[in-house]
PDB file of N, CA and C in Angstrom:
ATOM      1  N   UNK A   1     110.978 -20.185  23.529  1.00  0.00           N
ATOM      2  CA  UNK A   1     109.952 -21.098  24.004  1.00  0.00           C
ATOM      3  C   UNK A   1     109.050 -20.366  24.986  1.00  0.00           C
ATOM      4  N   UNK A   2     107.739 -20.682  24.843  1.00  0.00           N
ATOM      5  CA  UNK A   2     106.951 -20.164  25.395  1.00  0.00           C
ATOM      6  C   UNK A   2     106.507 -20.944  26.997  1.00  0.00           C
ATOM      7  N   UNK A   3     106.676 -20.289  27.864  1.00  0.00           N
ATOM      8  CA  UNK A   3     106.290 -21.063  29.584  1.00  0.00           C
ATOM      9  C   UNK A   3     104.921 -21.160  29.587  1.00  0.00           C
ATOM     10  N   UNK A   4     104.252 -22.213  29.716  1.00  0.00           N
ATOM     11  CA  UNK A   4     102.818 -22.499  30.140  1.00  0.00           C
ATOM     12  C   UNK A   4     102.334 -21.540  31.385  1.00  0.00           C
ATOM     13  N   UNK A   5     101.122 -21.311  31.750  1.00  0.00           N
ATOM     14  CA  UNK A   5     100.558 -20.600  32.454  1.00  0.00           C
ATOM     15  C   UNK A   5     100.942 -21.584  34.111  1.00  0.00           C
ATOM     16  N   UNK A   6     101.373 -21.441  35.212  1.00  0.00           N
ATOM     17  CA  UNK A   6     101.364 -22.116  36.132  1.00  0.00           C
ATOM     18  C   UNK A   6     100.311 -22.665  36.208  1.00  0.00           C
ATOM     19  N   UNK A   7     100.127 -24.365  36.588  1.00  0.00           N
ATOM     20  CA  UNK A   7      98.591 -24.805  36.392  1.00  0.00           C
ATOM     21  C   UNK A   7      98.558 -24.938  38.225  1.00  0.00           C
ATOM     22  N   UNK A   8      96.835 -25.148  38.494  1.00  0.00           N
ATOM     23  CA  UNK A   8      97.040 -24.971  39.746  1.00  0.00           C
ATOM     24  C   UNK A   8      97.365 -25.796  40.863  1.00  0.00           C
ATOM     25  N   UNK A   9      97.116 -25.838  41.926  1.00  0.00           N
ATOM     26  CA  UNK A   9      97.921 -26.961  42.750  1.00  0.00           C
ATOM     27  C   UNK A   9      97.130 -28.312  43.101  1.00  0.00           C
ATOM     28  N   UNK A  10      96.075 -28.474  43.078  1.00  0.00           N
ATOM     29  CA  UNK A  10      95.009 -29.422  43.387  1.00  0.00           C
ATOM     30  C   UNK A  10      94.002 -29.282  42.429  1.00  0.00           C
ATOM     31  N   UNK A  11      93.964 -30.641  42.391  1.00  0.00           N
ATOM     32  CA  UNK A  11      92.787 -31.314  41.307  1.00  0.00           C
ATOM     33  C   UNK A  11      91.416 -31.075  42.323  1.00  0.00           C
ATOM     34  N   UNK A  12      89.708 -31.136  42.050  1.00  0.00           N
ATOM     35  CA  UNK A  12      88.871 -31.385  42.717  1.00  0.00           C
ATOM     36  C   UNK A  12      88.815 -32.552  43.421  1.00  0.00           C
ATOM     37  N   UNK A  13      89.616 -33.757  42.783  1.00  0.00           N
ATOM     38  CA  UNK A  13      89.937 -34.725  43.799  1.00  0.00           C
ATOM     39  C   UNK A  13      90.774 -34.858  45.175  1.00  0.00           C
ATOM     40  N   UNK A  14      91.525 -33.427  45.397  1.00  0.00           N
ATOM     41  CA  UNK A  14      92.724 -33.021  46.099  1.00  0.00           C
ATOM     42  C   UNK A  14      93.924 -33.999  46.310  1.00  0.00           C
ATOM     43  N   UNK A  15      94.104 -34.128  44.573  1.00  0.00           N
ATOM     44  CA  UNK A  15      95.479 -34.742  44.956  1.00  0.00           C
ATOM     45  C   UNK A  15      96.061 -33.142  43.842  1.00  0.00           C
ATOM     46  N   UNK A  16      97.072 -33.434  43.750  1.00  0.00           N
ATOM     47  CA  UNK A  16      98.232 -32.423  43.088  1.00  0.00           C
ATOM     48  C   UNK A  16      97.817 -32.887  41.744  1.00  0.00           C
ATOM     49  N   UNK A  17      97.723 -31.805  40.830  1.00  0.00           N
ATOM     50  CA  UNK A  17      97.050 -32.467  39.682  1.00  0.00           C
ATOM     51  C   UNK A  17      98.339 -32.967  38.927  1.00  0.00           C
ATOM     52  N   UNK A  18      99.530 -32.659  39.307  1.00  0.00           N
ATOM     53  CA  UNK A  18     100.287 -33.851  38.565  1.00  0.00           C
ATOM     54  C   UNK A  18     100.234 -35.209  38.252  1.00  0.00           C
ATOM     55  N   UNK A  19     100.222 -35.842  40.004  1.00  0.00           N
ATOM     56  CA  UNK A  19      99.508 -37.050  40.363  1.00  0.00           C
ATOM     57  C   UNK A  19      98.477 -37.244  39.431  1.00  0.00           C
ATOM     58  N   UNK A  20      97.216 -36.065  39.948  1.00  0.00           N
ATOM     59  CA  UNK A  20      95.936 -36.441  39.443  1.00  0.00           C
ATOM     60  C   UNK A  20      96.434 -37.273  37.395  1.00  0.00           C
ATOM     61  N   UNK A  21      96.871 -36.194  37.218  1.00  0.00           N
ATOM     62  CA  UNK A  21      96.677 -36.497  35.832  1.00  0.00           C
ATOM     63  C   UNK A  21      97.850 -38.000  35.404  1.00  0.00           C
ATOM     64  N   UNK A  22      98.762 -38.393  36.058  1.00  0.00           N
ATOM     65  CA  UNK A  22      99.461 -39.179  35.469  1.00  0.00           C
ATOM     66  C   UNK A  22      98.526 -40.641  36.139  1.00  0.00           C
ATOM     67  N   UNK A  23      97.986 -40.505  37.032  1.00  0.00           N
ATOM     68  CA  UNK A  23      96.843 -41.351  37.324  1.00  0.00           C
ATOM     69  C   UNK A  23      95.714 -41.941  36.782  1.00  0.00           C
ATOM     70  N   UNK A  24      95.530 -40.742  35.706  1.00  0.00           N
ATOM     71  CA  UNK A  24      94.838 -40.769  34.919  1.00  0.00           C
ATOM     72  C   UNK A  24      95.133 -42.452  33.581  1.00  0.00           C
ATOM     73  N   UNK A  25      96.464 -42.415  33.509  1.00  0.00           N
ATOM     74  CA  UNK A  25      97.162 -43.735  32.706  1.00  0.00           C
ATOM     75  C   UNK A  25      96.933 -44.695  33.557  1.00  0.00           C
ATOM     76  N   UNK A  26      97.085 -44.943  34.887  1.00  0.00           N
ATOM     77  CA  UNK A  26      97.166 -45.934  35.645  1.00  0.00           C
ATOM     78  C   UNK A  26      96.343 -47.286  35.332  1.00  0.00           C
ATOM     79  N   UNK A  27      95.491 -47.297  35.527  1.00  0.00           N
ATOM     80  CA  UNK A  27      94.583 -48.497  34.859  1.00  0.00           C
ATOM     81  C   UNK A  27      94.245 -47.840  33.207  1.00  0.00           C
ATOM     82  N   UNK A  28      94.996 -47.542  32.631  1.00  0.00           N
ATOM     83  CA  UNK A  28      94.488 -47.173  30.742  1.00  0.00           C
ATOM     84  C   UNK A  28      93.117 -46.471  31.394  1.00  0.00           C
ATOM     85  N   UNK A  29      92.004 -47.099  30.375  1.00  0.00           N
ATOM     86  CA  UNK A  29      91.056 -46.589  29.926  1.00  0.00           C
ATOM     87  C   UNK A  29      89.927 -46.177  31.321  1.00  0.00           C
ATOM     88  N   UNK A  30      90.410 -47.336  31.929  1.00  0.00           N
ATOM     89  CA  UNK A  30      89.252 -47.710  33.323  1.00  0.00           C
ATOM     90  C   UNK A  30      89.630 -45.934  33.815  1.00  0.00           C
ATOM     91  N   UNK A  31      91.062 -45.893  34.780  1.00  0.00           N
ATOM     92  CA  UNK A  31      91.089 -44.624  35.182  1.00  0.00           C
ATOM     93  C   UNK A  31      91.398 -43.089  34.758  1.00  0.00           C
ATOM     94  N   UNK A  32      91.336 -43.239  33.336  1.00  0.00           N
ATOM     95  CA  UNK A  32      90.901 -42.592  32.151  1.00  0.00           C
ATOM     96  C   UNK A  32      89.202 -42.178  32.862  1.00  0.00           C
ATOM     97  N   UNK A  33      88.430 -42.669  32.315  1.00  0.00           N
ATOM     98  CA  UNK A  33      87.077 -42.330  32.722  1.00  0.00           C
ATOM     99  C   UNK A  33      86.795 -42.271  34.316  1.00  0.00           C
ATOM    100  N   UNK A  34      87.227 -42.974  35.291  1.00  0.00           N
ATOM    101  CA  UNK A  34      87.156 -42.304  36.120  1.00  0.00           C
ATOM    102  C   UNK A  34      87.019 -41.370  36.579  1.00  0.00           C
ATOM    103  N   UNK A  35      88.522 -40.587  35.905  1.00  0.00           N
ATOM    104  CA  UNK A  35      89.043 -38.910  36.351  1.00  0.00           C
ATOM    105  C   UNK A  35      88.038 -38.106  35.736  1.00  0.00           C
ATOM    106  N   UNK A  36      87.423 -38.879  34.501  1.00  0.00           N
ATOM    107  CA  UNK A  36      86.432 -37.716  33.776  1.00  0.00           C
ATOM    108  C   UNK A  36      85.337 -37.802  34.588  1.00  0.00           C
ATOM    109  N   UNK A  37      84.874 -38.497  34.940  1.00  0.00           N
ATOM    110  CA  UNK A  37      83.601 -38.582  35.715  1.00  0.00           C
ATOM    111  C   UNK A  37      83.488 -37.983  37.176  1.00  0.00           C
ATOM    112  N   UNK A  38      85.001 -37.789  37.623  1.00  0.00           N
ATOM    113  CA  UNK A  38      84.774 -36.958  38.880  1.00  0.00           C
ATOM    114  C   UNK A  38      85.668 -35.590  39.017  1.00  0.00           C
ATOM    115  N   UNK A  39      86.780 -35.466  38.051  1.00  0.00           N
ATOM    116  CA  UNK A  39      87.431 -34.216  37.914  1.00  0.00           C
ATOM    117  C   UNK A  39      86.187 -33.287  37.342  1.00  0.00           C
ATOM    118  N   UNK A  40      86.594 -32.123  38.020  1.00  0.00           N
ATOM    119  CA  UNK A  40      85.555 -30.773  37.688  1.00  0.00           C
ATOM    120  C   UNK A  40      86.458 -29.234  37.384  1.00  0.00           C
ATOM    121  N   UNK A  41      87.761 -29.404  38.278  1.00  0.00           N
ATOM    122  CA  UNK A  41      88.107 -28.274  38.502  1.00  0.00           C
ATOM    123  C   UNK A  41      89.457 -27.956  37.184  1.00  0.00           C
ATOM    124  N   UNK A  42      90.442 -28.690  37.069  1.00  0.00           N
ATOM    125  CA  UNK A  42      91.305 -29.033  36.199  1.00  0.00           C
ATOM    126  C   UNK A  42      90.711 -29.500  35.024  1.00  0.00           C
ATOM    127  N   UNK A  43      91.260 -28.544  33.757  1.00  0.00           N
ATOM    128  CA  UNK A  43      91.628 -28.841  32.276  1.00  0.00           C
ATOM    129  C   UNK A  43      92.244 -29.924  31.961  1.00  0.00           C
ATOM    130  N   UNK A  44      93.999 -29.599  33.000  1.00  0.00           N
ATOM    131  CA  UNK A  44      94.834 -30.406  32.584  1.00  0.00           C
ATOM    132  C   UNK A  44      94.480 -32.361  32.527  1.00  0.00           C
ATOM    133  N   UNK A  45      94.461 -31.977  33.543  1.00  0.00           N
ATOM    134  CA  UNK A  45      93.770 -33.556  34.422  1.00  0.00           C
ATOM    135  C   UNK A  45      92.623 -34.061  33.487  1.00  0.00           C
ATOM    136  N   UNK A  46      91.368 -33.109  33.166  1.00  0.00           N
ATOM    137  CA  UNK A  46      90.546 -33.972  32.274  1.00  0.00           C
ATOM    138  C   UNK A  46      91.061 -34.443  30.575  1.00  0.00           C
ATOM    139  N   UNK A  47      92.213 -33.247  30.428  1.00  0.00           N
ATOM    140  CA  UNK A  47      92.627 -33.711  29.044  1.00  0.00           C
ATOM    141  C   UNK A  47      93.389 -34.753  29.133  1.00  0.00           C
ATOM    142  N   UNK A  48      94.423 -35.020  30.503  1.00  0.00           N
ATOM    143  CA  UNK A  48      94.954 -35.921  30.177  1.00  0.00           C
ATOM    144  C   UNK A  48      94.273 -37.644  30.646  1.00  0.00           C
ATOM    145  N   UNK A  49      92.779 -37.742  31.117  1.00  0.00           N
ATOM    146  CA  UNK A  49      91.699 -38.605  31.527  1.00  0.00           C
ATOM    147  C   UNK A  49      91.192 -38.748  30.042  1.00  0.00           C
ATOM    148  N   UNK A  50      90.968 -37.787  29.084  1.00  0.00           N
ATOM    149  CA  UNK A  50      90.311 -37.822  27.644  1.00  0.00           C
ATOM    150  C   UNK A  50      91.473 -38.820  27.493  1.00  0.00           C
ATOM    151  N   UNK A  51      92.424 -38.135  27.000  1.00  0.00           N
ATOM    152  CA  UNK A  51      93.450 -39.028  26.180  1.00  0.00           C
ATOM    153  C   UNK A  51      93.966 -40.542  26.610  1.00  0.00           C
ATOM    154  N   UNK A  52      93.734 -40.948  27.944  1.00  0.00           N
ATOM    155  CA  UNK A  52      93.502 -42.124  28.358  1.00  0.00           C
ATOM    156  C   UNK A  52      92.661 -42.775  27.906  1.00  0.00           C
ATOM    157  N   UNK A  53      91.264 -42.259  28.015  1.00  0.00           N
ATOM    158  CA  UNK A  53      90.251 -42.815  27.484  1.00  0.00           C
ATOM    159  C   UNK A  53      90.331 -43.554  26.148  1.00  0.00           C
ATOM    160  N   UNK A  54      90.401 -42.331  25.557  1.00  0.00           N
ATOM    161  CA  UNK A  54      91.134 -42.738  23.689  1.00  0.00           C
ATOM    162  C   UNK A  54      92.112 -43.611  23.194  1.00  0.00           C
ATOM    163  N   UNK A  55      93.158 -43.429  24.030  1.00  0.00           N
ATOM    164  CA  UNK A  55      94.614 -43.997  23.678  1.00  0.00           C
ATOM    165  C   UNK A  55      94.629 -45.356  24.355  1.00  0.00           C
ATOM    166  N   UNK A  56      94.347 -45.507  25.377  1.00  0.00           N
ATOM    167  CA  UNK A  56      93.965 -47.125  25.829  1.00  0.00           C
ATOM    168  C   UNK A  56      92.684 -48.219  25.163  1.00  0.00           C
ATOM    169  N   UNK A  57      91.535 -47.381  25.437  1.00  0.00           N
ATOM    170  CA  UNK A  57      90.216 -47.756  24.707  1.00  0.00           C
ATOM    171  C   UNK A  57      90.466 -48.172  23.660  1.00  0.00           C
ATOM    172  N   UNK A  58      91.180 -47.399  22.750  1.00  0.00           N
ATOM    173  CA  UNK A  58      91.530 -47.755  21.276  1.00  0.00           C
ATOM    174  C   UNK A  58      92.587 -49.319  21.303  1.00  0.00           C
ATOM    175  N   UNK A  59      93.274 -49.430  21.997  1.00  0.00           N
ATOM    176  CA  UNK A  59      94.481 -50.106  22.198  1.00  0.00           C
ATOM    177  C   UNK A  59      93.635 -51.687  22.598  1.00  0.00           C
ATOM    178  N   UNK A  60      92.912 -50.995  23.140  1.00  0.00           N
ATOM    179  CA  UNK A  60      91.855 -52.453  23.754  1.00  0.00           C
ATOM    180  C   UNK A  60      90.802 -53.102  23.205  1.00  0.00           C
ATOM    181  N   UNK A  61      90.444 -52.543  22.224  1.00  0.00           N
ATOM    182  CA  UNK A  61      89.587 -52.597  20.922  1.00  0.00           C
ATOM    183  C   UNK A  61      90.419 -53.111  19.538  1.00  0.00           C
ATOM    184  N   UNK A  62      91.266 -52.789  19.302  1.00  0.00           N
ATOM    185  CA  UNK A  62      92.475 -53.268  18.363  1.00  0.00           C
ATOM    186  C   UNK A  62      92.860 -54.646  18.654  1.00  0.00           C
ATOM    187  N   UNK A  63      92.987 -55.001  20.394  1.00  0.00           N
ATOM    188  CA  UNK A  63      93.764 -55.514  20.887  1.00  0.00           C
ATOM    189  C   UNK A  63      92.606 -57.192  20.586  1.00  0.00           C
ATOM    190  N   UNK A  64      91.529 -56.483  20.552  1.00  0.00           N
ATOM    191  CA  UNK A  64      90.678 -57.534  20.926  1.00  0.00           C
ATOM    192  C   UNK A  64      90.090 -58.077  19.113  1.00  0.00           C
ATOM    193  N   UNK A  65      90.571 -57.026  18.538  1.00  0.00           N
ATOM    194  CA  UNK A  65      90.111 -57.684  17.041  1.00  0.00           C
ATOM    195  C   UNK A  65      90.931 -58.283  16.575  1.00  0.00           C
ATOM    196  N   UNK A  66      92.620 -57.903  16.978  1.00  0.00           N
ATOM    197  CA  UNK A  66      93.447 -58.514  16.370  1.00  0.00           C
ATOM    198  C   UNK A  66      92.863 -60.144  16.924  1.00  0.00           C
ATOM    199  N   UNK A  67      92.964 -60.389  17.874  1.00  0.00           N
ATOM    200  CA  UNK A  67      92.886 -61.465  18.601  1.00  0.00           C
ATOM    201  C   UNK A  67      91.697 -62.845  17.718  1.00  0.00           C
ATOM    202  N   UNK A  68      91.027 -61.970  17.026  1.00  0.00           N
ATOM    203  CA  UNK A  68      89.959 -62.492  16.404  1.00  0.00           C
ATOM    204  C   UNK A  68      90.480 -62.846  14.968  1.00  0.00           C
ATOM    205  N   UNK A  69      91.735 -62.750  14.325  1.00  0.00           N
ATOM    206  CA  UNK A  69      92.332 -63.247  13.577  1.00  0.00           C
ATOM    207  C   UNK A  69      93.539 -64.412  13.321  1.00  0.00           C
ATOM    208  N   UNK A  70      93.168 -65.835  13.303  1.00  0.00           N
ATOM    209  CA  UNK A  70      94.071 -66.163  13.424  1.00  0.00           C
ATOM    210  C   UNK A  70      95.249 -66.042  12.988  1.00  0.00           C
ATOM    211  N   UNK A  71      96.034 -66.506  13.996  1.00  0.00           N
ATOM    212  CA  UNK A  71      97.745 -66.595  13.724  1.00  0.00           C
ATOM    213  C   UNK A  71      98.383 -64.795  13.673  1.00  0.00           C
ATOM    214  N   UNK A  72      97.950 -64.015  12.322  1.00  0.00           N
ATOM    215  CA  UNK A  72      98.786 -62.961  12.035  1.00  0.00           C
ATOM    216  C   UNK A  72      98.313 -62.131  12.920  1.00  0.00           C
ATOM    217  N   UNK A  73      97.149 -62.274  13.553  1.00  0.00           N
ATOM    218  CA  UNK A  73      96.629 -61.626  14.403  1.00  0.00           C
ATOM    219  C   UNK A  73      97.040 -61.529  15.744  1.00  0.00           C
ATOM    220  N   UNK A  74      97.276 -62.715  16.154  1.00  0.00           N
ATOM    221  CA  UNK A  74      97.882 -63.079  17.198  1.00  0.00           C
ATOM    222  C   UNK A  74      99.318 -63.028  17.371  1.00  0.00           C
ATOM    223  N   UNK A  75     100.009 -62.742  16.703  1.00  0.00           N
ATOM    224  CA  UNK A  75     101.417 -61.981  16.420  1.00  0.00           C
ATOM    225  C   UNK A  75     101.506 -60.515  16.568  1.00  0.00           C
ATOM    226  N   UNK A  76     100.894 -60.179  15.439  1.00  0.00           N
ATOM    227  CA  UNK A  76     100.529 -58.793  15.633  1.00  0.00           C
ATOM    228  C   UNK A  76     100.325 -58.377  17.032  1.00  0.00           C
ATOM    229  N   UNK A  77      99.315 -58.484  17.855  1.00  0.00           N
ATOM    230  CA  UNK A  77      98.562 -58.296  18.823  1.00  0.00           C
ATOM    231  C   UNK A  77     100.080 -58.498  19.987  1.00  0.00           C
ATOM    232  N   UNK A  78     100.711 -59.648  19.759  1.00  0.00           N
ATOM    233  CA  UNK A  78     101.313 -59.822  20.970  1.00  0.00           C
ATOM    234  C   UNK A  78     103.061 -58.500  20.706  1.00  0.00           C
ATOM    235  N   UNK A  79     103.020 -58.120  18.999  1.00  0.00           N
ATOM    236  CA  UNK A  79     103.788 -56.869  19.064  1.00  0.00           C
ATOM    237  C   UNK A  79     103.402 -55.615  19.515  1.00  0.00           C
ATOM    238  N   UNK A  80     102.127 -55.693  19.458  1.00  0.00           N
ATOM    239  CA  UNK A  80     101.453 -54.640  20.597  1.00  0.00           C
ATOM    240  C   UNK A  80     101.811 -54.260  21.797  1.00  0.00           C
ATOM    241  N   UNK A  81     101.713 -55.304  22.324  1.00  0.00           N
ATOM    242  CA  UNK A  81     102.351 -54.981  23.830  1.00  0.00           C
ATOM    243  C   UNK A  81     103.680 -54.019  24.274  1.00  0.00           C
ATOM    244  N   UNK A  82     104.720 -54.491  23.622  1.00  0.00           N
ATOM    245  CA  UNK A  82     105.703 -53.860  24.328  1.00  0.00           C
ATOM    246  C   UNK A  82     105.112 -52.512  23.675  1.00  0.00           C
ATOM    247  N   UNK A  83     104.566 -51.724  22.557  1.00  0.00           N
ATOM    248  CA  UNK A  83     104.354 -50.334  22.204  1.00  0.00           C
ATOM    249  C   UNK A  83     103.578 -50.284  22.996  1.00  0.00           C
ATOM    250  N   UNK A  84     102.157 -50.357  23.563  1.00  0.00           N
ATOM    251  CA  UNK A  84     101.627 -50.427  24.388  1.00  0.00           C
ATOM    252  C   UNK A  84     102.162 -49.814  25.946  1.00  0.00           C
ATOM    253  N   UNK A  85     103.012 -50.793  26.368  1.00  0.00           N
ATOM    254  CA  UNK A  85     103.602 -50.460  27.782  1.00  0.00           C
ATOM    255  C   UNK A  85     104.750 -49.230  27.644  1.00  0.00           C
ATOM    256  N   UNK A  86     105.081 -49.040  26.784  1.00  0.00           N
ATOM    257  CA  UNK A  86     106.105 -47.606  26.419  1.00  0.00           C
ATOM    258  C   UNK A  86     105.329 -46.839  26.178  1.00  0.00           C
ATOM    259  N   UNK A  87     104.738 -46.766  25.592  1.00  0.00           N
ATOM    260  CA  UNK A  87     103.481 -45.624  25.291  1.00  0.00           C
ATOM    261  C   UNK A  87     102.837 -45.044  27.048  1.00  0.00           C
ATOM    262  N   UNK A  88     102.300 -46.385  27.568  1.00  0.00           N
ATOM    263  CA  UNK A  88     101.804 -46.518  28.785  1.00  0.00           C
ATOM    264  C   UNK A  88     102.690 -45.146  29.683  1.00  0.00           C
ATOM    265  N   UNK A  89     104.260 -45.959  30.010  1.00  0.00           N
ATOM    266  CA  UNK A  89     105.356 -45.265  30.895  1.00  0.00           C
ATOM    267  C   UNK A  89     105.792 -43.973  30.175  1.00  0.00           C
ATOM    268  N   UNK A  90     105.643 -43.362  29.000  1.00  0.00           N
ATOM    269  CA  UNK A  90     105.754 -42.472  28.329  1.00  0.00           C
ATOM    270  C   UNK A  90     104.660 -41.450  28.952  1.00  0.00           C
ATOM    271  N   UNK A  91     103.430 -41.529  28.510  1.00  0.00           N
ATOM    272  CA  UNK A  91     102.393 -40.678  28.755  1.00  0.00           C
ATOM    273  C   UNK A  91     102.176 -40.426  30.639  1.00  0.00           C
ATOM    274  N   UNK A  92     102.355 -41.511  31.134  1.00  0.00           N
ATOM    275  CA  UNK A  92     102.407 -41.222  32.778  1.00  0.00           C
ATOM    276  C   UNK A  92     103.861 -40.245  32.959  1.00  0.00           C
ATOM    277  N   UNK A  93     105.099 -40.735  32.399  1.00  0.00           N
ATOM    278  CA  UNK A  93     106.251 -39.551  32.947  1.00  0.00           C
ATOM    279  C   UNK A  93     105.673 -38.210  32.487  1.00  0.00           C
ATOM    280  N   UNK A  94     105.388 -38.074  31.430  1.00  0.00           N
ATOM    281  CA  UNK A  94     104.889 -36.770  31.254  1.00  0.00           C
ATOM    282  C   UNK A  94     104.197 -36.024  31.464  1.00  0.00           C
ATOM    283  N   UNK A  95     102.923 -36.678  31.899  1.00  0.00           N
ATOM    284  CA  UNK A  95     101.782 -36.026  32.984  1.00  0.00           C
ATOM    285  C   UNK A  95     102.274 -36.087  34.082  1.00  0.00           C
ATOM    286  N   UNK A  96     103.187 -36.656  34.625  1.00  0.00           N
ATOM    287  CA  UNK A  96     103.560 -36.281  36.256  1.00  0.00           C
ATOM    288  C   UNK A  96     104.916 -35.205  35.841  1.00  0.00           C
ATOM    289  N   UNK A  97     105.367 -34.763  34.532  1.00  0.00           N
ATOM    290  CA  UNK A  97     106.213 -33.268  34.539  1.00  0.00           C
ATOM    291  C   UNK A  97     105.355 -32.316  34.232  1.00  0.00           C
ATOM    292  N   UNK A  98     104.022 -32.412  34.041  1.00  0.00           N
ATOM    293  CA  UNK A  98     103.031 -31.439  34.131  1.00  0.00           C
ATOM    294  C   UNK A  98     102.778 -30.446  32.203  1.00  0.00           C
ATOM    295  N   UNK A  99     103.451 -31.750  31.576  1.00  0.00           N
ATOM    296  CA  UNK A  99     103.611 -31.465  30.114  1.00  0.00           C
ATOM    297  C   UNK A  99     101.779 -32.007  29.456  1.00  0.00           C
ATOM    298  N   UNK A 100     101.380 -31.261  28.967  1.00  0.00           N
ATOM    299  CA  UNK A 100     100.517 -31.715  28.206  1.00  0.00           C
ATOM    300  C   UNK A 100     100.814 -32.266  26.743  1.00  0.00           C
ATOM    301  N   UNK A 101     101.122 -33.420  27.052  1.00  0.00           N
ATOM    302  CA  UNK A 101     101.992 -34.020  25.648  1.00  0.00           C
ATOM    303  C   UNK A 101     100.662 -34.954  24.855  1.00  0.00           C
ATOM    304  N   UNK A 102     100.484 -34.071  23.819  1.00  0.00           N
ATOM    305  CA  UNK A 102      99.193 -34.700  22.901  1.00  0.00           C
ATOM    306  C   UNK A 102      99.793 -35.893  22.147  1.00  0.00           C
ATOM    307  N   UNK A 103      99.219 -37.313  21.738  1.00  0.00           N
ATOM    308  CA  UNK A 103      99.417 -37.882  21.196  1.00  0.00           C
ATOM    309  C   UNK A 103      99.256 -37.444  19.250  1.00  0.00           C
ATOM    310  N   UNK A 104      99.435 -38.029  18.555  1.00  0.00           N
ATOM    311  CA  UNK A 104      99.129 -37.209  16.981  1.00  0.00           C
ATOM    312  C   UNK A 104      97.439 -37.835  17.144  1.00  0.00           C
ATOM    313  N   UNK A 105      96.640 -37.072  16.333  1.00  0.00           N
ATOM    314  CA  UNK A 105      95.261 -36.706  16.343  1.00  0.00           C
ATOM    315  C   UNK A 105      94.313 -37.028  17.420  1.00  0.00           C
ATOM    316  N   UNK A 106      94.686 -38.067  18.555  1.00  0.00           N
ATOM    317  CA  UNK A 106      94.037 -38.299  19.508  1.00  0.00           C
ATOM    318  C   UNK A 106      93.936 -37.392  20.766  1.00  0.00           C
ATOM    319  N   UNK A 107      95.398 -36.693  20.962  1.00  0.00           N
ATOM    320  CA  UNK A 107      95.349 -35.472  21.668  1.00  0.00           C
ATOM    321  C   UNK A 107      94.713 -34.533  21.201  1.00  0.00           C
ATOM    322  N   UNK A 108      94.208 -34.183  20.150  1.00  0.00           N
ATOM    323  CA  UNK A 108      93.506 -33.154  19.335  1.00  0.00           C
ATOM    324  C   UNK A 108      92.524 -33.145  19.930  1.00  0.00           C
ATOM    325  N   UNK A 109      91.855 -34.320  19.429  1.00  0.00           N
ATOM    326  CA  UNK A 109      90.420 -35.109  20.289  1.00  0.00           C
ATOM    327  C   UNK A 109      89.911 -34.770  21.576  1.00  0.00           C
ATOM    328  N   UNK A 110      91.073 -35.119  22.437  1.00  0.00           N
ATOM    329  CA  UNK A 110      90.989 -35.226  23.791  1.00  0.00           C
ATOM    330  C   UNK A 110      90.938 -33.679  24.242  1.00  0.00           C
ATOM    331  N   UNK A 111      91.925 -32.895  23.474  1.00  0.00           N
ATOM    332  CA  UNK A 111      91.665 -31.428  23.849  1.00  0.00           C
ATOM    333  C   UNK A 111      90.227 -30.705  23.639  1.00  0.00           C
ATOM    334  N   UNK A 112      89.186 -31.062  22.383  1.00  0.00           N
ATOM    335  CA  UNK A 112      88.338 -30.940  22.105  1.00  0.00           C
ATOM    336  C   UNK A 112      87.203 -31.076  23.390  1.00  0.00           C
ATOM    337  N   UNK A 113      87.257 -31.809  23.811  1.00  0.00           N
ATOM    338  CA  UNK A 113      86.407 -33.060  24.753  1.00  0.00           C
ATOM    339  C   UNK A 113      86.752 -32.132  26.021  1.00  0.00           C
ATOM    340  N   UNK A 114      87.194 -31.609  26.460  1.00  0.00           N
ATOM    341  CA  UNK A 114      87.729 -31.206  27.497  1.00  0.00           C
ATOM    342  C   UNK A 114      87.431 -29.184  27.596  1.00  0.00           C
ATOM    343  N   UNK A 115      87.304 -28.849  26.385  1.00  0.00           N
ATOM    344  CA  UNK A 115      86.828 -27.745  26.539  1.00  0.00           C
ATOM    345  C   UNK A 115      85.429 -27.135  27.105  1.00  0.00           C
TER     346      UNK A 115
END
């Protein structure tokens, strides 16, 4: 296994970009764009602010069409949730172990966006 490059100790926001980046999940999408709009110095941190962006945004957009269907929709939608909030506590533990853990094609994305 290959060791990642040590990433560095502070975000341009000066928190620890661990923080920074698992912060990034904290409000989904909202502090998703946040971090993009004021992180400058950190990769890590903006990829993992992209993939917020994406991975919540999307979730909230789904969330809101299901809703627009009756009944199966509204089932559906409310099985959302618990994937949703695991997904949520998933992607924050892992940005605060300093793992850049891509989701399948949306981390792709987010890595893109960030270069």
């Amino acid at each position: 296994m290959i060791t990642p490059p040590p990433l560095p100790e502070r975000s341009s926001t000066g928190l620890d970009i661990r923080l920074a980046a698992m912060l990034t999940y904290l409000l989904g999408f909202v502090s998703g764009i946040g971090f993009l709009l004021v992180e400058r110095n950190s990769r890590f941190v903006r990829f993992h602010a992209a993939q917020s962006t994406l991975a919540f945004g999307g979730l909230f957009v789904l969330n809101i069409l299901l809703s627009m269907i009756p009944f199966i929709g509204w089932i559906v939608s409310l099985l959302l949730v618990p994937v949703t909030v695991v997904l949520w506590l998933l992607l924050m533990f892992k940005a605060y172990q300093g793992e850049t853990f891509k989701l399948p094609q949306l981390g792709d994305i987010a890595e893109q966006q960030v270069r």
